[in-house]
N, C-alpha and C. Protein backbone atom coordinates (compact mmCIF):
# COMPACT_ATOMS: atom_id res chain seq x y z
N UNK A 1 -12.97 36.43 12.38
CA UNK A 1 -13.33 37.80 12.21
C UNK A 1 -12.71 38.30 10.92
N UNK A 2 -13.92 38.80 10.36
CA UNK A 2 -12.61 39.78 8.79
C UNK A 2 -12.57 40.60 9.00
N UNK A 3 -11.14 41.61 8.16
CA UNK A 3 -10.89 42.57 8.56
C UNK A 3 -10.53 43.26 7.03
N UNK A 4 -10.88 44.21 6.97
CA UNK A 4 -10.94 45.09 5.64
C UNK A 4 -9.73 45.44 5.11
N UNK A 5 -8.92 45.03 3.75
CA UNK A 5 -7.72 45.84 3.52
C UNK A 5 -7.33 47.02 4.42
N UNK A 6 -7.62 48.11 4.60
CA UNK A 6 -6.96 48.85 4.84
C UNK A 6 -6.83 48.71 6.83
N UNK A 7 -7.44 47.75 7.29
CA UNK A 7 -7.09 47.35 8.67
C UNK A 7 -6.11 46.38 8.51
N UNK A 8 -5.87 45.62 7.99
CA UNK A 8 -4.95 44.72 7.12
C UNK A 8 -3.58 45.11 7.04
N UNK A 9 -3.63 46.33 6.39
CA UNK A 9 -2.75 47.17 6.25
C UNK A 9 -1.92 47.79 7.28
N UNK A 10 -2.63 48.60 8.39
CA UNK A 10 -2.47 49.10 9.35
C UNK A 10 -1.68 48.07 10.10
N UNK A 11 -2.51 47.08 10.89
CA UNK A 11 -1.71 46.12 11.31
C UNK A 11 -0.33 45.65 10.81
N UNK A 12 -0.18 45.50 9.48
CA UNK A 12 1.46 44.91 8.96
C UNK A 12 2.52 45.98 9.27
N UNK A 13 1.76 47.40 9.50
CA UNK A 13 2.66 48.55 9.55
C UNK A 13 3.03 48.49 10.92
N UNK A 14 2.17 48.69 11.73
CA UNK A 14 2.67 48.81 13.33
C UNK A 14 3.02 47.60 13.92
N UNK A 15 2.72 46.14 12.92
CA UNK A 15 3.60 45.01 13.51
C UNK A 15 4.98 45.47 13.30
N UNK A 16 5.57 46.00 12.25
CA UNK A 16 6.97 46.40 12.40
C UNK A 16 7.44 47.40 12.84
N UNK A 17 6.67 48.48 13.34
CA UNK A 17 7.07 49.37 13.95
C UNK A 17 6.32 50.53 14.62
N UNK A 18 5.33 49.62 16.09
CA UNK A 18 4.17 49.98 17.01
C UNK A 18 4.59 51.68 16.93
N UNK A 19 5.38 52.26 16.82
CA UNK A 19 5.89 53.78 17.23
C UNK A 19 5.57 54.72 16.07
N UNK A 20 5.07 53.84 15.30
CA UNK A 20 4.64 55.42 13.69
C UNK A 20 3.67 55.52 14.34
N UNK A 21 3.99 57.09 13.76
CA UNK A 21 3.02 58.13 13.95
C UNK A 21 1.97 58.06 13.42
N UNK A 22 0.52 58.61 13.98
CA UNK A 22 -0.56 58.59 13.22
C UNK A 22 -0.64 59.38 11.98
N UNK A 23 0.17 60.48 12.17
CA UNK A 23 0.06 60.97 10.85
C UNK A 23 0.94 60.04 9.79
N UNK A 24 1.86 59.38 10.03
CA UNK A 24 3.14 58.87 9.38
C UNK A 24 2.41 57.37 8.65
N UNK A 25 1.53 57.32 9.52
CA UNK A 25 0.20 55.77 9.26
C UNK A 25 -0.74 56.31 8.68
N UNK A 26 -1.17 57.85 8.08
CA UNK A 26 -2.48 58.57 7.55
C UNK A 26 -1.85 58.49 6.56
N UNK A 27 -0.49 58.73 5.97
CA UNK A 27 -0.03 58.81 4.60
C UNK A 27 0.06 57.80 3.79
N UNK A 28 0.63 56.55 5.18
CA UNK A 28 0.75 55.38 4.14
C UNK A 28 -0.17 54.28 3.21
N UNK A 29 -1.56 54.81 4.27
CA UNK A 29 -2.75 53.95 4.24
C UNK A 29 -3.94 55.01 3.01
N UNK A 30 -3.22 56.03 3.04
CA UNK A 30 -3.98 57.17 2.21
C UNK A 30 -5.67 57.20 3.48
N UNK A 31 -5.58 57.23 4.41
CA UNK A 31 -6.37 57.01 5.89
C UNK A 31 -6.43 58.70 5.84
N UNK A 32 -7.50 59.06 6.80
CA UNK A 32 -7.26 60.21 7.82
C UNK A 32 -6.41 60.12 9.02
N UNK A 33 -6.22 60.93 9.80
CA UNK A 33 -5.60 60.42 11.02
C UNK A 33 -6.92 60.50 11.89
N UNK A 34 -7.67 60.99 12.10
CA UNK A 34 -8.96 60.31 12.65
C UNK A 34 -9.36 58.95 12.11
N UNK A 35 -8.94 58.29 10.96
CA UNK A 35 -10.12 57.10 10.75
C UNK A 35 -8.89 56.05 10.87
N UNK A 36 -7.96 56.42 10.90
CA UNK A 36 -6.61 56.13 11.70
C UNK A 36 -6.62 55.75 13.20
N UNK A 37 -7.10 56.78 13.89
CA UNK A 37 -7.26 56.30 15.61
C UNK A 37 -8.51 55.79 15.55
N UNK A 38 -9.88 55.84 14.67
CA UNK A 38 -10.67 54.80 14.73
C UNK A 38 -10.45 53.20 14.64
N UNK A 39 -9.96 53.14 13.73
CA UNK A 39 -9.39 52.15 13.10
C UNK A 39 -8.29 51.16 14.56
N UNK A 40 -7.59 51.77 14.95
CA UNK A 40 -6.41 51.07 15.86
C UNK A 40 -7.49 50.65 17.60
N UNK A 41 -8.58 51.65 17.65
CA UNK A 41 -9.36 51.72 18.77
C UNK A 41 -10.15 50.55 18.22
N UNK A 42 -10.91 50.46 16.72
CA UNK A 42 -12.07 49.10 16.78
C UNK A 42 -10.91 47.93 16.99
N UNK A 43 -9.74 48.04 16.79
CA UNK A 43 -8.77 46.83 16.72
C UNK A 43 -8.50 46.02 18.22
N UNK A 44 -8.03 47.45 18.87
CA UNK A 44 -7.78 47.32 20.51
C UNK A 44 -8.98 46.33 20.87
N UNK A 45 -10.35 46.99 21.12
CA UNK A 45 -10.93 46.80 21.24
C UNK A 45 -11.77 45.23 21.40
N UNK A 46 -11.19 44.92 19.78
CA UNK A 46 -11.44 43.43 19.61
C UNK A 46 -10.02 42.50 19.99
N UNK A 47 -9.44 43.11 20.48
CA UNK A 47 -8.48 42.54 20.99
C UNK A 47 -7.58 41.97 19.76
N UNK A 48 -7.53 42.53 18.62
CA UNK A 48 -7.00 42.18 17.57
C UNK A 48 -5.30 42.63 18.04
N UNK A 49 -5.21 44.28 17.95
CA UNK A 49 -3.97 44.18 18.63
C UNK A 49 -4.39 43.95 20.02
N UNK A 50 -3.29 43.70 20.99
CA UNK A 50 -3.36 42.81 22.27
C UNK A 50 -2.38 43.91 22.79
N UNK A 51 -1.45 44.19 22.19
CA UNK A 51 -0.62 45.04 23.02
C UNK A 51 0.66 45.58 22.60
N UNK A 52 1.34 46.84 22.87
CA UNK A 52 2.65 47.31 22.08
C UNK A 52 3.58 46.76 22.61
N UNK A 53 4.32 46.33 22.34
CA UNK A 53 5.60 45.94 22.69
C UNK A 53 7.10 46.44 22.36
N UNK A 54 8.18 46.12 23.15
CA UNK A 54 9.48 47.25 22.33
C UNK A 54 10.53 45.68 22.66
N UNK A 55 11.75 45.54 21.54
CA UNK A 55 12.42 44.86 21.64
C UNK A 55 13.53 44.85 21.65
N UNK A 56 13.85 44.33 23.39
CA UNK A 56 15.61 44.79 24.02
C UNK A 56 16.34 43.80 23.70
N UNK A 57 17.41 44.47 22.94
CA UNK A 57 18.54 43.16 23.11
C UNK A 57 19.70 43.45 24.77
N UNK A 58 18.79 42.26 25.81
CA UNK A 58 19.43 42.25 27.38
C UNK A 58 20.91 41.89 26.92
N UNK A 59 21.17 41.15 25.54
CA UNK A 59 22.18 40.99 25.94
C UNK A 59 23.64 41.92 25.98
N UNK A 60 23.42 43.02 25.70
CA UNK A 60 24.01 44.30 25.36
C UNK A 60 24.12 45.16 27.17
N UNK A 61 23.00 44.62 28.10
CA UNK A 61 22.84 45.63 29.23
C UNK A 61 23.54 44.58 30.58
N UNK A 62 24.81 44.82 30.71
CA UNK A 62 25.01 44.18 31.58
C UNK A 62 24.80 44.07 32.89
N UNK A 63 24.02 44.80 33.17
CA UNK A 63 23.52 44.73 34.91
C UNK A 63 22.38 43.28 34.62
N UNK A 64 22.00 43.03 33.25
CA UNK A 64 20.65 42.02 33.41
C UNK A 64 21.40 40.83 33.57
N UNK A 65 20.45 40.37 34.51
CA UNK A 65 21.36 38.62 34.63
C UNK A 65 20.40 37.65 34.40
N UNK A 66 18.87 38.15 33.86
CA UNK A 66 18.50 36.77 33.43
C UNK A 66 18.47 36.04 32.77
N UNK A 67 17.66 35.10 32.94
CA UNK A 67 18.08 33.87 31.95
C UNK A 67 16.36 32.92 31.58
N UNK A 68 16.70 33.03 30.20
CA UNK A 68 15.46 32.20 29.35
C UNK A 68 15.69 30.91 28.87
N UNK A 69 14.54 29.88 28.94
CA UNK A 69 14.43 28.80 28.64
C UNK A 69 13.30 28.83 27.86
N UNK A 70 13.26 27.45 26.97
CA UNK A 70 12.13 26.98 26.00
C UNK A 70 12.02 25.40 26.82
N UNK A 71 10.95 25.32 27.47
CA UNK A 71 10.47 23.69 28.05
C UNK A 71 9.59 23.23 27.10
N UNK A 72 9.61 22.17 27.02
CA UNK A 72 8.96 20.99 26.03
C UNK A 72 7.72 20.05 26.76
N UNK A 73 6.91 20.49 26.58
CA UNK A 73 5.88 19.92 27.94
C UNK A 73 5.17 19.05 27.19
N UNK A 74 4.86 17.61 27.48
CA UNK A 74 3.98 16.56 27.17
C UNK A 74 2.85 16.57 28.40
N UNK A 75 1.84 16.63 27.50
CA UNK A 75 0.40 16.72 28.61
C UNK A 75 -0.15 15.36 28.11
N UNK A 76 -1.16 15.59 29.21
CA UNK A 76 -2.59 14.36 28.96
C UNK A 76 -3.92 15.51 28.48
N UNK A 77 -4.14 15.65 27.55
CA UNK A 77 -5.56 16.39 27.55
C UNK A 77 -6.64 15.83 28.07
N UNK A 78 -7.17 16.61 28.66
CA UNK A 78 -8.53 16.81 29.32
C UNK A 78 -9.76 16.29 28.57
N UNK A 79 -10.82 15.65 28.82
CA UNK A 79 -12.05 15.20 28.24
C UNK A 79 -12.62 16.70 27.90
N UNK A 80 -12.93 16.43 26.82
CA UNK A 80 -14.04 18.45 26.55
C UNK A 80 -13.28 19.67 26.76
N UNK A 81 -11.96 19.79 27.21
CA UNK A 81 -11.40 20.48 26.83
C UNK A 81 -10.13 20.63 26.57
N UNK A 82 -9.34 19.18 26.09
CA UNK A 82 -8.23 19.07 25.09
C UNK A 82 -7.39 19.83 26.26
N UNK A 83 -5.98 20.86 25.12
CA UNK A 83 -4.93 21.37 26.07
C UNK A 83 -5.33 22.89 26.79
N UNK A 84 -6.69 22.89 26.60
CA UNK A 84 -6.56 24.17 27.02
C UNK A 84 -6.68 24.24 28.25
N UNK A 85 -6.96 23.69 29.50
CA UNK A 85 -6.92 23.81 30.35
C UNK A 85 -5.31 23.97 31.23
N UNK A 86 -4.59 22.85 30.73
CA UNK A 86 -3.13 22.96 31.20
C UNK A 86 -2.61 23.97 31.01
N UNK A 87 -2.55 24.11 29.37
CA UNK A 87 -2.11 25.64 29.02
C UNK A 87 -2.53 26.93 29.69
N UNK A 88 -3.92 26.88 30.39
CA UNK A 88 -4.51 28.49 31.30
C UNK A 88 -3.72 28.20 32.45
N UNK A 89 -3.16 27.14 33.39
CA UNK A 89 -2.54 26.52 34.51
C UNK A 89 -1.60 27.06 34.21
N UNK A 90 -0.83 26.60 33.09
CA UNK A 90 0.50 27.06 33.09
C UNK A 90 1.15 28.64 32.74
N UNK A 91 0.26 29.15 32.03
CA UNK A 91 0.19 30.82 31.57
C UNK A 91 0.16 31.75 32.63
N UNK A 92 -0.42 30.98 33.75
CA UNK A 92 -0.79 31.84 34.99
C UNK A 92 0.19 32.27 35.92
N UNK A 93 1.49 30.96 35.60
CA UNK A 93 2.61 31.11 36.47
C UNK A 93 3.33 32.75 36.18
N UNK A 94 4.18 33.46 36.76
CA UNK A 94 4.64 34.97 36.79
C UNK A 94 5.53 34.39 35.94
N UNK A 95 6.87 33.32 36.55
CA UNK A 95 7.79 33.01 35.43
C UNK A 95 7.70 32.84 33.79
N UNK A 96 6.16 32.50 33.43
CA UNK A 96 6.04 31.64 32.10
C UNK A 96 6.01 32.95 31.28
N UNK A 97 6.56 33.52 30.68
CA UNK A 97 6.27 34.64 29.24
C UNK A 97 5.16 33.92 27.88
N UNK A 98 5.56 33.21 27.62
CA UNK A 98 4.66 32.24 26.49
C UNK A 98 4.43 31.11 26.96
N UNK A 99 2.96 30.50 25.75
CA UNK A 99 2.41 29.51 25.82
C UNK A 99 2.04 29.22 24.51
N UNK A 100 2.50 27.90 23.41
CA UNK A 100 2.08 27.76 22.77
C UNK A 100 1.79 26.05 22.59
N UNK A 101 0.65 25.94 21.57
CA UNK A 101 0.62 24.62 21.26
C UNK A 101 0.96 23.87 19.91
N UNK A 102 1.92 23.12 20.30
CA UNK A 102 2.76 22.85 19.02
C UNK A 102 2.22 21.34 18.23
N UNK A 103 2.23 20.65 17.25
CA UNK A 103 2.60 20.08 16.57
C UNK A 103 3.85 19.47 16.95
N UNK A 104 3.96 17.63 16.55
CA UNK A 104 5.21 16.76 16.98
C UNK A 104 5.34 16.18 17.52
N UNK A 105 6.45 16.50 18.76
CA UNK A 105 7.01 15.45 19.81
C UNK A 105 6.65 15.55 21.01
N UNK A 106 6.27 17.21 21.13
CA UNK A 106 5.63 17.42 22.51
C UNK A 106 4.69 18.16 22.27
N UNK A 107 3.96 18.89 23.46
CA UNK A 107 2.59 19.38 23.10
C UNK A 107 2.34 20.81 23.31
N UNK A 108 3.38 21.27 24.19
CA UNK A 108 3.29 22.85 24.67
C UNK A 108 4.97 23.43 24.53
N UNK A 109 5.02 24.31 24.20
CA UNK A 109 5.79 24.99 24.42
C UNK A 109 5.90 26.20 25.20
N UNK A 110 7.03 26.62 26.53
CA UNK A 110 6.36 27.12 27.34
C UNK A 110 7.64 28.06 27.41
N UNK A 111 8.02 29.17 27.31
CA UNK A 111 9.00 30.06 27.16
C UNK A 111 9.03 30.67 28.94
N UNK A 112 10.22 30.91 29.64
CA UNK A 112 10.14 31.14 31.22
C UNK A 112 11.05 31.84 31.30
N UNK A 113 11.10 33.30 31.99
CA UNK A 113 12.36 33.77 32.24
C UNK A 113 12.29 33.88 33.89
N UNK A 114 13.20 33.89 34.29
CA UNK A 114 13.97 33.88 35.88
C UNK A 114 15.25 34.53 36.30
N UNK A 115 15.55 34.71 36.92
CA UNK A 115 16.66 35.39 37.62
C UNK A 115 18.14 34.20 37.17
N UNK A 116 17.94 32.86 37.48
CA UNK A 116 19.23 32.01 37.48
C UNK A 116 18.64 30.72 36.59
N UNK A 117 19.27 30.10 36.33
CA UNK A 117 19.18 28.57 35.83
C UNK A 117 18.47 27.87 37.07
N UNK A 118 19.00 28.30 38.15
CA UNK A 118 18.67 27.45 39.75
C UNK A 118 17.08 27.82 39.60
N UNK A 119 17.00 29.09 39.50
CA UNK A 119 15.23 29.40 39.88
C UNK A 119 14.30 28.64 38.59
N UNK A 120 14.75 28.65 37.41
CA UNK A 120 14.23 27.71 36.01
C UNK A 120 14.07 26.34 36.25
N UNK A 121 15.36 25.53 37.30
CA UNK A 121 15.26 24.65 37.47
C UNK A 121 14.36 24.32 38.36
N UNK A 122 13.94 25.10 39.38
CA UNK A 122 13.25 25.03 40.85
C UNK A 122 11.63 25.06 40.10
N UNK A 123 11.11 26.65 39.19
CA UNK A 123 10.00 25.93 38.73
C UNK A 123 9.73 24.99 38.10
N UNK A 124 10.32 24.13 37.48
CA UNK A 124 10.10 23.38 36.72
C UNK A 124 9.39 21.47 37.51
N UNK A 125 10.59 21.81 38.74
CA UNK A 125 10.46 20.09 39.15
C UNK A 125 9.32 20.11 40.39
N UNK A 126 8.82 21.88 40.79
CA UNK A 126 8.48 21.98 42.05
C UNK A 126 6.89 22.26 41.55
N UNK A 127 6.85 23.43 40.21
CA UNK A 127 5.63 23.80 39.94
C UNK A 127 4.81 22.97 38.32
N UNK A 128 5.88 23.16 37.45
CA UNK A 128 5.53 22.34 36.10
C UNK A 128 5.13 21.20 36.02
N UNK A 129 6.30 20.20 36.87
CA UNK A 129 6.04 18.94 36.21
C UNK A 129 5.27 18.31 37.49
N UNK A 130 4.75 19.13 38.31
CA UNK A 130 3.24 18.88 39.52
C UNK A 130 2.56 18.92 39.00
N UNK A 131 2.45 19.65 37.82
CA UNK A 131 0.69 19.54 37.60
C UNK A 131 0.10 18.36 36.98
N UNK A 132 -1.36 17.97 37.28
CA UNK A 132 -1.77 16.64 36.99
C UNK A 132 -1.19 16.36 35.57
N UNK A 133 -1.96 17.06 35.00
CA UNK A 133 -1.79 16.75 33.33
C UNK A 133 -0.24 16.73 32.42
N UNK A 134 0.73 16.77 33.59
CA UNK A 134 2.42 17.50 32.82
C UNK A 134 2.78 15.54 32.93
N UNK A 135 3.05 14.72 31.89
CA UNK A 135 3.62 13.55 31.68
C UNK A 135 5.36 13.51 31.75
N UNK A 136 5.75 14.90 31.29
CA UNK A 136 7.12 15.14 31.15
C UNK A 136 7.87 16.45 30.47
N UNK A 137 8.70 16.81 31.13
CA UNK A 137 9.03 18.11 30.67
C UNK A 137 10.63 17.62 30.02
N UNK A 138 11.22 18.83 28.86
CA UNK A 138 12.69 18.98 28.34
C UNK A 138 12.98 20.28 28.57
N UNK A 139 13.58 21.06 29.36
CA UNK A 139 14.51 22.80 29.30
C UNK A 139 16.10 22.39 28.81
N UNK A 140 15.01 23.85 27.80
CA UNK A 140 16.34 24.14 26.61
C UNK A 140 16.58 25.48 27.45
N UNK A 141 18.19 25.92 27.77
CA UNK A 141 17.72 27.02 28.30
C UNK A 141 18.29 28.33 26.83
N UNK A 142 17.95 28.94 26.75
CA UNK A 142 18.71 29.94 25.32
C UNK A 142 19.86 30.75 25.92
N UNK A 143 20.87 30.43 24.88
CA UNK A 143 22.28 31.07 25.07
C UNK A 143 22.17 32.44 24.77
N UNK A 144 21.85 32.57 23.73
CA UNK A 144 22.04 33.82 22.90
C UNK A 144 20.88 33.83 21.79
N UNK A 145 20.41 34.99 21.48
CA UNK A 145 19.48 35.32 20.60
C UNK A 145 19.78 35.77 19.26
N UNK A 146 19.74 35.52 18.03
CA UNK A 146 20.13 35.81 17.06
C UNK A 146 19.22 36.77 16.29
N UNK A 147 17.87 36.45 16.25
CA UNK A 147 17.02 37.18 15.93
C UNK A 147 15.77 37.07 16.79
N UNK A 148 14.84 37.97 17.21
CA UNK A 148 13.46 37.78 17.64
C UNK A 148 12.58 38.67 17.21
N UNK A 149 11.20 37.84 16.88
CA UNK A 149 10.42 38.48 16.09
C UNK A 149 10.50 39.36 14.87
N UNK A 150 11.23 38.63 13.96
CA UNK A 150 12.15 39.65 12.65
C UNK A 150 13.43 40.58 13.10
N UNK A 151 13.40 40.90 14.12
CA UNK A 151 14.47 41.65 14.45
C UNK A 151 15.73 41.19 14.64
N UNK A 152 17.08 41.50 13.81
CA UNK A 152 18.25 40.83 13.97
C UNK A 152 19.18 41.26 15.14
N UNK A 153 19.74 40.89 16.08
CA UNK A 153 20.14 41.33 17.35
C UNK A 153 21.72 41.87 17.14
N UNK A 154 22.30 41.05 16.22
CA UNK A 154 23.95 41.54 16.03
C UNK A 154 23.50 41.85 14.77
N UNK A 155 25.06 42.68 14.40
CA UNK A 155 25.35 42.52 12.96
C UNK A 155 25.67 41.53 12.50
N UNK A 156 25.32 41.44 11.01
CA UNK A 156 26.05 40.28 10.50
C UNK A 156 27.18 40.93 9.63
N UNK A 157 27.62 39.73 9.35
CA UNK A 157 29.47 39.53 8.56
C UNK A 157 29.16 40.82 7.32
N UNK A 158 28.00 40.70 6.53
CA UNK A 158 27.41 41.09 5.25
C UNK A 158 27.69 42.60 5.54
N UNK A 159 26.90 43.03 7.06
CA UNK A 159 26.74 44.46 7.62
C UNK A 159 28.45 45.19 7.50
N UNK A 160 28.90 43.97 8.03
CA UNK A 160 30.19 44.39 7.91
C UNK A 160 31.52 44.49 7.10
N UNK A 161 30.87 44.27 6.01
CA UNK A 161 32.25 44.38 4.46
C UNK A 161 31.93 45.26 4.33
N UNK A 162 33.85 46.14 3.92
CA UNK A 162 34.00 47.17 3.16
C UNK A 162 33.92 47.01 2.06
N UNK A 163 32.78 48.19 1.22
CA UNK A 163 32.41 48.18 -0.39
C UNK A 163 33.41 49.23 -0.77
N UNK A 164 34.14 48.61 -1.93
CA UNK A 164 35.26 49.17 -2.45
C UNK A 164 34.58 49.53 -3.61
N UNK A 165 34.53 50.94 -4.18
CA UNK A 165 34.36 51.51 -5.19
C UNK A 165 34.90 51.41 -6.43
N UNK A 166 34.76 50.50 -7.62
CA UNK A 166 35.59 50.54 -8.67
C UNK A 166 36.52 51.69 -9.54
């Protein structure tokens, strides 16, 4: 599908920050704010954007106790339809957040959050590696997040030097 500079545009803006304002997105695009909410509605629409999202760093809220993994899934693809079938199997699970298909050593990458390591471990040997097409799974589970999706979660060292004035 093509999409015209100034939809182009729009999109790079609210990828970094879904919460500007329509007027604040009419200025930058030199847009109306009507051809502005046209514009984000033909997008919706085509499912170009998919959906807003906001990004928590859990690890700051201590009542949260869950816990994320990255599994490494080796499939068998399917005659006529390659990985996509495993991948709709596996997307479907409540635990799985992502699904991607990678390039390499393995073939899916499957991002899962859960309550414990125990419940990560439980889907994995009870629901994942059941399914016909799963040859073998690896869970990485993630410690800590440094950055996601451009967003840096701590400060860094840099944030934190005092600039001494000559």
């Amino acid at each position: 599908m093509h999409l015209n500079e100034k939809e182009l545009e729009v999109l790079s803006i609210i990828e970094k920050n879904s919460r500007t304002e329509l007027q604040d997105l009419a200025k930058m695009t030199s847009l109306s704010e009507e051809e502005i909410g046209i514009t984000l509605k033909k997008l919706e629409d085509m499912r170009v954007i998919v959906r807003y999202s906001t990004i928590i760093n859990w690890a700051k809220v201590d009542e949260h106790t869950g816990v994320t993994a990255m599994i490494e899934v080796k499939v068998t693809p399917k005659r006529d339809v390659g990985f996509e079938e495993v991948a709709k199997r596996i997307y479907r699970f409540k635990e799985v957040e992502s699904v991607y298909l990678m390039s390499g050593a393995y073939d899916l990458a499957v991002y899962v959050e859960a309550g414990s390591m125990n419940e990560i471990a439980k889907f994995v040997y009870e629901r994942l590696s059941a399914l016909d097409s799963v040859v073998s799974t690896a869970t990485h589970f993630i410690l800590k997040k440094y950055k996601h999706d451009g967003t840096i979660f701590e400060d860094t060292d840099q944030d934190k030097r005092i600039v001494v004035s000559p």
